[in-house]
Protein backbone atom coordinates (compact mmCIF):
# COMPACT_ATOMS: atom_id res chain seq x y z
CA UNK A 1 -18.33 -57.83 15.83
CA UNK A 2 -19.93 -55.45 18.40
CA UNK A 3 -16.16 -55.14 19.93
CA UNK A 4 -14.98 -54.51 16.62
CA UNK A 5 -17.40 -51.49 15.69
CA UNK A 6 -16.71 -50.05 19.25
CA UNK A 7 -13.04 -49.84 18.57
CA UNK A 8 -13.91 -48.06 14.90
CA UNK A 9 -16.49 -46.01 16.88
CA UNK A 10 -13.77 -44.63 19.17
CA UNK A 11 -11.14 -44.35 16.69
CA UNK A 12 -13.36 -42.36 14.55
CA UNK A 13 -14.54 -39.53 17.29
CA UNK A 14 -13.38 -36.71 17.26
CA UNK A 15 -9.82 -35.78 19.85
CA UNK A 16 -11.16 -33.42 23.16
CA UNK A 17 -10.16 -29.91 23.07
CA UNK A 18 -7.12 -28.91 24.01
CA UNK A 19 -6.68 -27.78 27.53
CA UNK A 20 -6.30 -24.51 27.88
CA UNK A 21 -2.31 -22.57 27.87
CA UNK A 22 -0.84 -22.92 30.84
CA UNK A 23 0.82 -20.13 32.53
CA UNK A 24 1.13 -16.57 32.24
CA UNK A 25 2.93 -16.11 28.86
CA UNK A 26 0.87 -18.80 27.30
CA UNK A 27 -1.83 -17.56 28.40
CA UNK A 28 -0.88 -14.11 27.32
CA UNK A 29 -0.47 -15.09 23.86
CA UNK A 30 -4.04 -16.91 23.54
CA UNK A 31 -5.30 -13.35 24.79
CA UNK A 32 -3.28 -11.67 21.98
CA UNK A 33 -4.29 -14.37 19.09
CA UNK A 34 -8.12 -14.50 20.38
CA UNK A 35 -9.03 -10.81 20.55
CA UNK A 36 -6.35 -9.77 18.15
CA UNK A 37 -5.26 -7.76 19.97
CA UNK A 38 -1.32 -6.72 17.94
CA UNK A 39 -4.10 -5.63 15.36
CA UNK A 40 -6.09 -3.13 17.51
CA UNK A 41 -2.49 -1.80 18.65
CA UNK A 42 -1.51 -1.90 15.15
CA UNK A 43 -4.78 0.44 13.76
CA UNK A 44 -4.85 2.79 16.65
CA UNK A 45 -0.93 3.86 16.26
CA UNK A 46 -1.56 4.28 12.55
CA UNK A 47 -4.66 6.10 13.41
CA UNK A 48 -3.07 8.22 15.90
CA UNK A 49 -0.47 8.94 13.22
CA UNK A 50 -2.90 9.22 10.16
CA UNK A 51 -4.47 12.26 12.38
CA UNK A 52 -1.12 13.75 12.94
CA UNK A 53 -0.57 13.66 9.21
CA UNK A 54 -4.06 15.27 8.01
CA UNK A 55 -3.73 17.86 11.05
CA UNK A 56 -0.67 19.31 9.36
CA UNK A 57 -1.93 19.29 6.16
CA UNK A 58 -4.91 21.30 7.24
CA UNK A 59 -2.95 23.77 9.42
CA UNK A 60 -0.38 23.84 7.18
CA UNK A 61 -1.73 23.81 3.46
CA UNK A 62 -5.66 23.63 3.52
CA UNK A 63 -6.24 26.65 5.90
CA UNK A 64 -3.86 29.09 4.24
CA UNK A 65 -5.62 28.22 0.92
CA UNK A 66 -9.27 29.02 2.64
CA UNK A 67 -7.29 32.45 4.01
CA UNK A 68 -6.26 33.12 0.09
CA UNK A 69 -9.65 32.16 -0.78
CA UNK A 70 -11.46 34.96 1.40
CA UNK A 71 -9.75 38.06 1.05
CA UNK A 72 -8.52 39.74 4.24
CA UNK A 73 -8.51 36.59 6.60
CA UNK A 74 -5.00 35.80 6.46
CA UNK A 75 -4.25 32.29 7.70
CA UNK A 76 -7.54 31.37 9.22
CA UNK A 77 -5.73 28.18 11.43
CA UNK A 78 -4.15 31.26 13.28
CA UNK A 79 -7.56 33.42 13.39
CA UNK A 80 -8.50 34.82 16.66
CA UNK A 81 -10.72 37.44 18.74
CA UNK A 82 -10.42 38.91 22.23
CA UNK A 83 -13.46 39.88 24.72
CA UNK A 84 -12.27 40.87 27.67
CA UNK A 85 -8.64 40.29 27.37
CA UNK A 86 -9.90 36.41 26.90
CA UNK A 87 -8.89 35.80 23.86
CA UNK A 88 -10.74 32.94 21.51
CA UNK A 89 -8.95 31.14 19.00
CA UNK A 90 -11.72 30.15 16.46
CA UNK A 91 -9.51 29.14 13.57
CA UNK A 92 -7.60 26.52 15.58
CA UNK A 93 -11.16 24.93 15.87
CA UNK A 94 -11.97 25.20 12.52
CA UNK A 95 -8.59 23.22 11.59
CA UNK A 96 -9.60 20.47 14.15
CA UNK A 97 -13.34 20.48 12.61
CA UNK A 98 -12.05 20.14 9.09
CA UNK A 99 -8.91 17.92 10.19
CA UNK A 100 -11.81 15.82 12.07
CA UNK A 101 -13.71 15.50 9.07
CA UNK A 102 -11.32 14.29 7.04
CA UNK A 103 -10.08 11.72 9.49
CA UNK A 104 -13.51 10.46 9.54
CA UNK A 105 -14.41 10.40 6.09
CA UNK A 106 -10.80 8.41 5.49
CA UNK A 107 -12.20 6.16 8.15
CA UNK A 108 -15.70 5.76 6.83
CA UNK A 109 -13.56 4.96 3.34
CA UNK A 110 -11.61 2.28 4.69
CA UNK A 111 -14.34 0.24 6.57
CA UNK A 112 -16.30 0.43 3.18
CA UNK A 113 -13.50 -1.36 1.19
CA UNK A 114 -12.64 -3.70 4.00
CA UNK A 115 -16.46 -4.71 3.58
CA UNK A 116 -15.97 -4.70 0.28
CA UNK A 117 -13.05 -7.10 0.16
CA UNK A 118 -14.83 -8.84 3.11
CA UNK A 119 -12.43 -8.34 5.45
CA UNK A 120 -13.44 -7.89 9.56
């Protein structure tokens, strides 16, 4: 009877891990699944894209309504001033402060809904 509950005993464990992949591309593709990383790729070439998109927008729409808004400016993404034959282009750092702050808030919007739909 012993003999009998040993063999149950043994049946009933649970199977040893699997060894790990072997060689390279195996091995390459348990990196990928585990650290996901197609994903990271994924998010930063839409990201890199996404700030493309909202720079031109600014440059090309939000600034020249912020120029209309405040008479005499012009387009403000093309606003300069020269010391000293140096001169400093202020308005192309506005348009990468505003375009930076929007890429951030879109950002800050997405990570709240993928919390929200409990997503990580």
């Amino acid at each position: 009877m012993l003999a009998e509950l040993k063999k149950i005993r043994e049946a009933v464990e649970k199977a040893p891990a699997p060894a790990p992949p072997k060689g390279l591309w195996n091995e390459f593709k348990d990196f990928l699944s585990k650290y996901k990383i197609l994903g990271l790729a994924i998010a930063f070439v839409l990201g890199l894209y996404l700030g493309t998109l909202v720079q031109s927008l600014v440059t090309g729409f939000i600034m020249p309504l912020i120029g209309l808004a405040l008479p005499g400016l012009g387009n403000l993404a093309d606003a300069t001033f020269e010391v000293n034959n140096q001169i400093f282009a202020y308005g192309a750092f506005i348009s990468a402060l505003i375009t930076f702050i929007i890429v951030a808030f879109i950002a800050f919007i997405v990570v709240k809904v993928a919390k929200k739909w409990k997503i990580e």
